[in-house]
Protein backbone atom coordinates (compact mmCIF):
# COMPACT_ATOMS: atom_id res chain seq x y z
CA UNK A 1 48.29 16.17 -17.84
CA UNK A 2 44.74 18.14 -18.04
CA UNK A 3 43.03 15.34 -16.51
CA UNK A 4 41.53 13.61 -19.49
CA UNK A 5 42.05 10.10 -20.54
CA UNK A 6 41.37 8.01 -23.41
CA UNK A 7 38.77 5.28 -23.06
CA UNK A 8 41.43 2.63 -23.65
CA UNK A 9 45.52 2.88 -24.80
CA UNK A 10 46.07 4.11 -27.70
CA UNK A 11 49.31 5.25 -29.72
CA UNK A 12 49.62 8.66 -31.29
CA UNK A 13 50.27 8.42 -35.31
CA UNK A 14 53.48 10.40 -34.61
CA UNK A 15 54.41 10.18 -31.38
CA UNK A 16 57.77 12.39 -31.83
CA UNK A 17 55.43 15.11 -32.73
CA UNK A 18 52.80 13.85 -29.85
CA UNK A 19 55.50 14.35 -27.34
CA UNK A 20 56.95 18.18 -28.60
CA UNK A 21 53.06 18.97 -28.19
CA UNK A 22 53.46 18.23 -24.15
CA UNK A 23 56.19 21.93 -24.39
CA UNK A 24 53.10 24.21 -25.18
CA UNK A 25 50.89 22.73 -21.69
CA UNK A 26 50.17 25.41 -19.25
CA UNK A 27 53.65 26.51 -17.19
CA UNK A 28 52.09 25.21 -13.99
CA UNK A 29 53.66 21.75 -15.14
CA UNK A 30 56.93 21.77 -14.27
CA UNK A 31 59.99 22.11 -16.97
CA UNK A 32 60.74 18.30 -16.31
CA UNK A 33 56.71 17.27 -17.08
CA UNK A 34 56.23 19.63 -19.78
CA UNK A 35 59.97 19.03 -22.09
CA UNK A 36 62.63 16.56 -20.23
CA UNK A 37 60.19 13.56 -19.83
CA UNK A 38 58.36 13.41 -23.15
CA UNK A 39 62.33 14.04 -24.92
CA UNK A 40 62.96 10.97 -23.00
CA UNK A 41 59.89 9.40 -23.94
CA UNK A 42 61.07 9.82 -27.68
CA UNK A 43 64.44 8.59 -27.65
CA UNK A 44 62.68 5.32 -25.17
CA UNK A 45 60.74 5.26 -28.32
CA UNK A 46 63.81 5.46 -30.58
CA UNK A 47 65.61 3.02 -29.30
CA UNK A 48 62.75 0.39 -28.27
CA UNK A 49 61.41 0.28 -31.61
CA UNK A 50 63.71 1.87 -34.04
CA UNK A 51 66.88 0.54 -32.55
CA UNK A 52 65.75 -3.03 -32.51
CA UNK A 53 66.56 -3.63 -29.27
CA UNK A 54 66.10 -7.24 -28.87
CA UNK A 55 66.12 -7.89 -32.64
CA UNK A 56 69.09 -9.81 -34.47
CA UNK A 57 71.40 -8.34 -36.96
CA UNK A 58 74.95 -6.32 -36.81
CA UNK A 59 78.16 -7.91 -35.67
CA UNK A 60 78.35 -5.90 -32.10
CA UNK A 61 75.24 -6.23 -30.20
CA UNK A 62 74.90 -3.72 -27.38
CA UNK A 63 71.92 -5.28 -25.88
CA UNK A 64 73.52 -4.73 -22.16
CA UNK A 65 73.92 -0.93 -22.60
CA UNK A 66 70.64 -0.72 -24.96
CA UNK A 67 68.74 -2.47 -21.91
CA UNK A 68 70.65 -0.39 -19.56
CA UNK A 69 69.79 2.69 -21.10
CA UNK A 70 66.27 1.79 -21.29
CA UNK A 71 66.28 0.90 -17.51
CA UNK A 72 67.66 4.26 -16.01
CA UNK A 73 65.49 5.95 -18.43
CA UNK A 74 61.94 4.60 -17.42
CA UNK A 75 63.76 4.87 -13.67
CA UNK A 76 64.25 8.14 -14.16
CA UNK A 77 60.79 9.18 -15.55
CA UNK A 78 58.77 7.34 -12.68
CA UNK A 79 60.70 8.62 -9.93
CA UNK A 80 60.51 12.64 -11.46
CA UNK A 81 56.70 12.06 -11.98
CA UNK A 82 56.57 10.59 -8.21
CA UNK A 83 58.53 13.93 -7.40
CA UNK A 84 56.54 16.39 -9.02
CA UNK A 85 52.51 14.50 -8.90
CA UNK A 86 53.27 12.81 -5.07
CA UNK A 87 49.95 13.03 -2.79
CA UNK A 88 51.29 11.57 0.50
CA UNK A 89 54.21 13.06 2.58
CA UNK A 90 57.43 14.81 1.55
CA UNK A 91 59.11 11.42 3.54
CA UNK A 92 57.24 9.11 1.92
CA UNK A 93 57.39 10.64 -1.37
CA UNK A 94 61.56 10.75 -0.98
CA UNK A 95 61.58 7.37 0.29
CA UNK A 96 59.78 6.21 -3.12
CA UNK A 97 61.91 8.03 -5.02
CA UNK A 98 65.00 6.38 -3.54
CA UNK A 99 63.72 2.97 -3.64
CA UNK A 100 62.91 3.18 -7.76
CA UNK A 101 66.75 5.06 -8.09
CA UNK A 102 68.08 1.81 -6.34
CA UNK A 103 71.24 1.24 -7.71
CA UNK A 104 71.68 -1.94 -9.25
CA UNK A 105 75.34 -2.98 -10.73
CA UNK A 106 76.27 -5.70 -12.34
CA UNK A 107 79.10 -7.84 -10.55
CA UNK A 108 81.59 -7.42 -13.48
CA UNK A 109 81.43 -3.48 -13.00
């Protein structure tokens, strides 16, 4: 958010942590930047690799609502930082927006 990037990916050594450091950036991010994304980030985190999701073991395997989950999450985080960082038109911007919130249900719903 300051501009800066690593020379390549990289993961933090505690990314819980890494994320609750994004709350003390400047208030010019907005509220959703700054705390609501990177809590999402963590519990994405959480469940992608603490979870298992994907992994065997258990008798009830929510994989469906795990996936689900994961889905509207990362939806949810790419259309708020399409909201908030947008450099073309207020239209264009909404129409992005809507197209990532498609709704997609499955036939037995």
């Amino acid at each position: 958010m300051d501009g800066h990037y690593a020379p390549g990916p990289q993961k933090p050594d505690n990314f819980p942590e890494a994320c609750r450091e994004l709350e003390n950036f400047p208030s010019r991010f907005p509220r959703s930047v700054r705390i609501q994304i990177p809590r999402v980030l963590v519990a994405v985190y959480e469940m992608r690799s603490d979870r298992g999701i994907g992994r065997v073991g258990g008798d009830v395997k929510p994989y469906a609502m795990d996936g689900e989950f994961l889905f509207r999450a990362v939806q949810w985080m790419v259309a708020e930082l399409v909201r908030v960082f947008h450099n073309v038109g207020v239209a264009a911007a909404q129409e992005i927006v809507e197209r990532v919130s498609l709704r997609q249900l499955p036939v037995i719903w």
